[in-house]
C-alpha atoms as a PDB file:
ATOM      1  CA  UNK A   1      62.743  89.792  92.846  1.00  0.00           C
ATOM      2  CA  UNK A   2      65.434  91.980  91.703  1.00  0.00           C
ATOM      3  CA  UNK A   3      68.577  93.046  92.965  1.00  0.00           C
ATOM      4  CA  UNK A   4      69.212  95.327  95.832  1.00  0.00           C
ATOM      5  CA  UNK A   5      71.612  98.395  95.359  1.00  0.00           C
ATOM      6  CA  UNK A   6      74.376  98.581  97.957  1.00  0.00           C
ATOM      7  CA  UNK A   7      74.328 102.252  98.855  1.00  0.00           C
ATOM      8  CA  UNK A   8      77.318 104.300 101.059  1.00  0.00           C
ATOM      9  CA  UNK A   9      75.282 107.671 102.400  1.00  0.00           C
ATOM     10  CA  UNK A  10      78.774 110.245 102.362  1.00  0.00           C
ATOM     11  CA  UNK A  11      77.454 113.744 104.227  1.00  0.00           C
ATOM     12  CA  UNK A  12      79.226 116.869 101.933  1.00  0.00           C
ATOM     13  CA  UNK A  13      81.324 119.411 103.500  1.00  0.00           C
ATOM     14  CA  UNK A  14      79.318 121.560 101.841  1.00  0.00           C
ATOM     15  CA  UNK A  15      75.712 121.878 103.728  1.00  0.00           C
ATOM     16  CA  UNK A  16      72.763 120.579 102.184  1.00  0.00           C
ATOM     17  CA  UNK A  17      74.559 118.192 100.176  1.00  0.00           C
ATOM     18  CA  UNK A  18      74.738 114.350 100.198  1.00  0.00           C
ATOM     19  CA  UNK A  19      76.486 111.758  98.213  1.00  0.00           C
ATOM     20  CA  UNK A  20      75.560 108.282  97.924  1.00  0.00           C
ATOM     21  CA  UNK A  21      77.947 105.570  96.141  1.00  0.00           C
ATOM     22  CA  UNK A  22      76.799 102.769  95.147  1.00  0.00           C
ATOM     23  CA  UNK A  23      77.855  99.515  94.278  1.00  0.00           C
ATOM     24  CA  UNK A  24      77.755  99.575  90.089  1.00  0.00           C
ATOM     25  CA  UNK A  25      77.934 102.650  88.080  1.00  0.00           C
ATOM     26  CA  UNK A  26      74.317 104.008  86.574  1.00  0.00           C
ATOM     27  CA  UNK A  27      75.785 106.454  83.418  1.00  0.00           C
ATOM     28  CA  UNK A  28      78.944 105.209  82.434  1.00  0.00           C
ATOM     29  CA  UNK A  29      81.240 108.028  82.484  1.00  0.00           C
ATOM     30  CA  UNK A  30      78.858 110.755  81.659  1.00  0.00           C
ATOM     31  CA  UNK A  31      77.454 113.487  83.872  1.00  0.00           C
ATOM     32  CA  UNK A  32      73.625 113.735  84.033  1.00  0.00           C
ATOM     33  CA  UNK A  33      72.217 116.355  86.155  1.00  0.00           C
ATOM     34  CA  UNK A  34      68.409 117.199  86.911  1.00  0.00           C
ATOM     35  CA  UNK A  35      65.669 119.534  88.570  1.00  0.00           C
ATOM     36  CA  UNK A  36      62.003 119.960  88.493  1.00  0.00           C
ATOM     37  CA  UNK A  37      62.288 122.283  85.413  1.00  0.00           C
ATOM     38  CA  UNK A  38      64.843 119.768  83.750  1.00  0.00           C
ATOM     39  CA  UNK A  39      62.847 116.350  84.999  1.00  0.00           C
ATOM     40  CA  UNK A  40      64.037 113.163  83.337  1.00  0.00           C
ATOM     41  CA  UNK A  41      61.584 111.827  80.040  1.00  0.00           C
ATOM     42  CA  UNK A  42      63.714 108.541  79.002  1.00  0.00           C
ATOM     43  CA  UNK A  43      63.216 104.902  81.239  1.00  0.00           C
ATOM     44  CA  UNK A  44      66.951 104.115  81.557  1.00  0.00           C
ATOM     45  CA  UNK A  45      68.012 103.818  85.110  1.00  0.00           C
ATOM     46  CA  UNK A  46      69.435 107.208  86.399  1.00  0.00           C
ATOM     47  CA  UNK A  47      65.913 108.495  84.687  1.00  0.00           C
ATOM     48  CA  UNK A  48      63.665 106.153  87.080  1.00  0.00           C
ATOM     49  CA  UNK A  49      66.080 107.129  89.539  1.00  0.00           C
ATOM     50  CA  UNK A  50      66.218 110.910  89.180  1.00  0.00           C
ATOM     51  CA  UNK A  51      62.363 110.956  88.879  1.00  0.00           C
ATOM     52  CA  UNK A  52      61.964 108.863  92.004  1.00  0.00           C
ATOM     53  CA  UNK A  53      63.955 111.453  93.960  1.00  0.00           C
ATOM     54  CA  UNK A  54      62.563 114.184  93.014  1.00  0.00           C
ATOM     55  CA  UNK A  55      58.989 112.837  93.815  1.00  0.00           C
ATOM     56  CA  UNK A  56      59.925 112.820  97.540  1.00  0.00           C
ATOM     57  CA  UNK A  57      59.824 116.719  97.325  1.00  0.00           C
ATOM     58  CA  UNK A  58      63.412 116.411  99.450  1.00  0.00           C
ATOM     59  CA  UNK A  59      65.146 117.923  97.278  1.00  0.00           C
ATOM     60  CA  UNK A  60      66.038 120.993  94.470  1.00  0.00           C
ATOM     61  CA  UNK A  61      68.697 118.553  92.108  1.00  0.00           C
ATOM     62  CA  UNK A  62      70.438 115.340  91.494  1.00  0.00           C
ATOM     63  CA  UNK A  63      73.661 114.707  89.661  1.00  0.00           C
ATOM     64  CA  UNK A  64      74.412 111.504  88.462  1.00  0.00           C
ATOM     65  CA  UNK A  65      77.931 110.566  87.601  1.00  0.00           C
ATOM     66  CA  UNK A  66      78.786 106.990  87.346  1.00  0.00           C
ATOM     67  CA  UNK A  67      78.289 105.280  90.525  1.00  0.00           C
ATOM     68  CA  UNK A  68      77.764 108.276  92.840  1.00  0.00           C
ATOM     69  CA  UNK A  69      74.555 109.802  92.942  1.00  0.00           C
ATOM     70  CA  UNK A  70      75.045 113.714  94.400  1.00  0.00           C
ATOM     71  CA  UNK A  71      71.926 114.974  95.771  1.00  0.00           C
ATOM     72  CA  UNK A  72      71.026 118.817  96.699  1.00  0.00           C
ATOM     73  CA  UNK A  73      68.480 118.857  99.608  1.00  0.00           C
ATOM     74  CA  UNK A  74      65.079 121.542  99.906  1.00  0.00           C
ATOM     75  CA  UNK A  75      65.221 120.676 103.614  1.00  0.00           C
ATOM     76  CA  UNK A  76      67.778 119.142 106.508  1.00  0.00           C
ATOM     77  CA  UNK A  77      65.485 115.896 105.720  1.00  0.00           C
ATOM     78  CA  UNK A  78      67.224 113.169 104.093  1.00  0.00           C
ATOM     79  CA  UNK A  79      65.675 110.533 105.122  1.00  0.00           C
ATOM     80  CA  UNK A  80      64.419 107.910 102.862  1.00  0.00           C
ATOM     81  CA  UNK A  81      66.700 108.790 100.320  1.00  0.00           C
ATOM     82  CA  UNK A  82      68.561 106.023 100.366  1.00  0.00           C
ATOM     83  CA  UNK A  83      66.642 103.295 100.572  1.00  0.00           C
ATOM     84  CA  UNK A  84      64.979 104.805  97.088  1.00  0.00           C
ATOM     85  CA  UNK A  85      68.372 103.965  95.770  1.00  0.00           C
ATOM     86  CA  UNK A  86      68.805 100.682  97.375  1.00  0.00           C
ATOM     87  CA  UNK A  87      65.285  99.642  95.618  1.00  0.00           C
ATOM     88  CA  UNK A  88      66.547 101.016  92.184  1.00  0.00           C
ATOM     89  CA  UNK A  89      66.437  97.477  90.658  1.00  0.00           C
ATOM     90  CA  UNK A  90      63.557  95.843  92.895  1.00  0.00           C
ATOM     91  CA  UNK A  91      60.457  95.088  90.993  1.00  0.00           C
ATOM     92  CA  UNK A  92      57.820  92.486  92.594  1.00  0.00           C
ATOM     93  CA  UNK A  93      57.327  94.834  95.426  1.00  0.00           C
ATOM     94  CA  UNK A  94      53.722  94.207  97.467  1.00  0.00           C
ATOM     95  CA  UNK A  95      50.910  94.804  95.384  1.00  0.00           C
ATOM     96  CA  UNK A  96      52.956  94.141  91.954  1.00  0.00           C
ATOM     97  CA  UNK A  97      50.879  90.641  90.028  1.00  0.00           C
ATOM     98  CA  UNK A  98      53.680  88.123  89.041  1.00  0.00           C
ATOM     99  CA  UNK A  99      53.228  86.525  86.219  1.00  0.00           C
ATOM    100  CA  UNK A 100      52.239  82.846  85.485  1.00  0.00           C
ATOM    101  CA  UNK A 101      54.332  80.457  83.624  1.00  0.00           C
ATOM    102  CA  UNK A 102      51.852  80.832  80.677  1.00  0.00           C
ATOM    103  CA  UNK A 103      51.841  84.340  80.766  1.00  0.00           C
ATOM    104  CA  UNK A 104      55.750  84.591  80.467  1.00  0.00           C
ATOM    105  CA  UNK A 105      55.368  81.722  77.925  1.00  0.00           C
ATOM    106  CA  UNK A 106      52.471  83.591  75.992  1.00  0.00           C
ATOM    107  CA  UNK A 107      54.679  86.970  75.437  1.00  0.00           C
ATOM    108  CA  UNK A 108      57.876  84.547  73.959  1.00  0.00           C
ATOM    109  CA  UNK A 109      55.621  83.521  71.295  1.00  0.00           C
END
């Protein structure tokens, strides 16, 4: 369940950059930007995102601007990186307990 995130991987001139664009914009028009000494504390999307890319241990920083998601990689290594974005918006991955009818039904009320 969930939407998948369509995701362009575009290398950099620039070496040890990559840019992924993706399919519906993430901050609006602001510029967000993060490391491991600035690491994200909110739950809004570029947040989970940011904080999922940084857990790989790929890379130093990600800048998020809009719909294109600028990544600075700690090794050659990117793989992997993408499909973290492409799974942005996925949430009954295996292992996750769907809920019952009642259940949904029970939090309404």
């Amino acid at each position: 369940m969930g939407q998948l995130v369509t995701v362009v991987e575009k290398p950099s001139t620039k070496p040890g950059i990559v840019r992924y664009v993706l399919n519906r914009a993430l901050t609006g028009m602001g510029h967000e930007r993060f490391t491991e000494a600035t690491r994200p504390t909110g739950d809004r999307p570029p947040d989970e995102l940011a904080r999922r890319l940084l857990d790989t241990g790929k890379i130093d920083g990600v800048s998020i601007n809009g719909n294109v998601v600028t990544v600075e990689l700690s090794t050659a290594d990117s793989s992997g990186l993408k499909e973290i974005i492409v799974d942005l918006y996925t949430y009954y991955v295996p292992g996750v307990v769907i809920p019952t009818d009642e259940e949904l039904m029970a939090a309404v009320e």
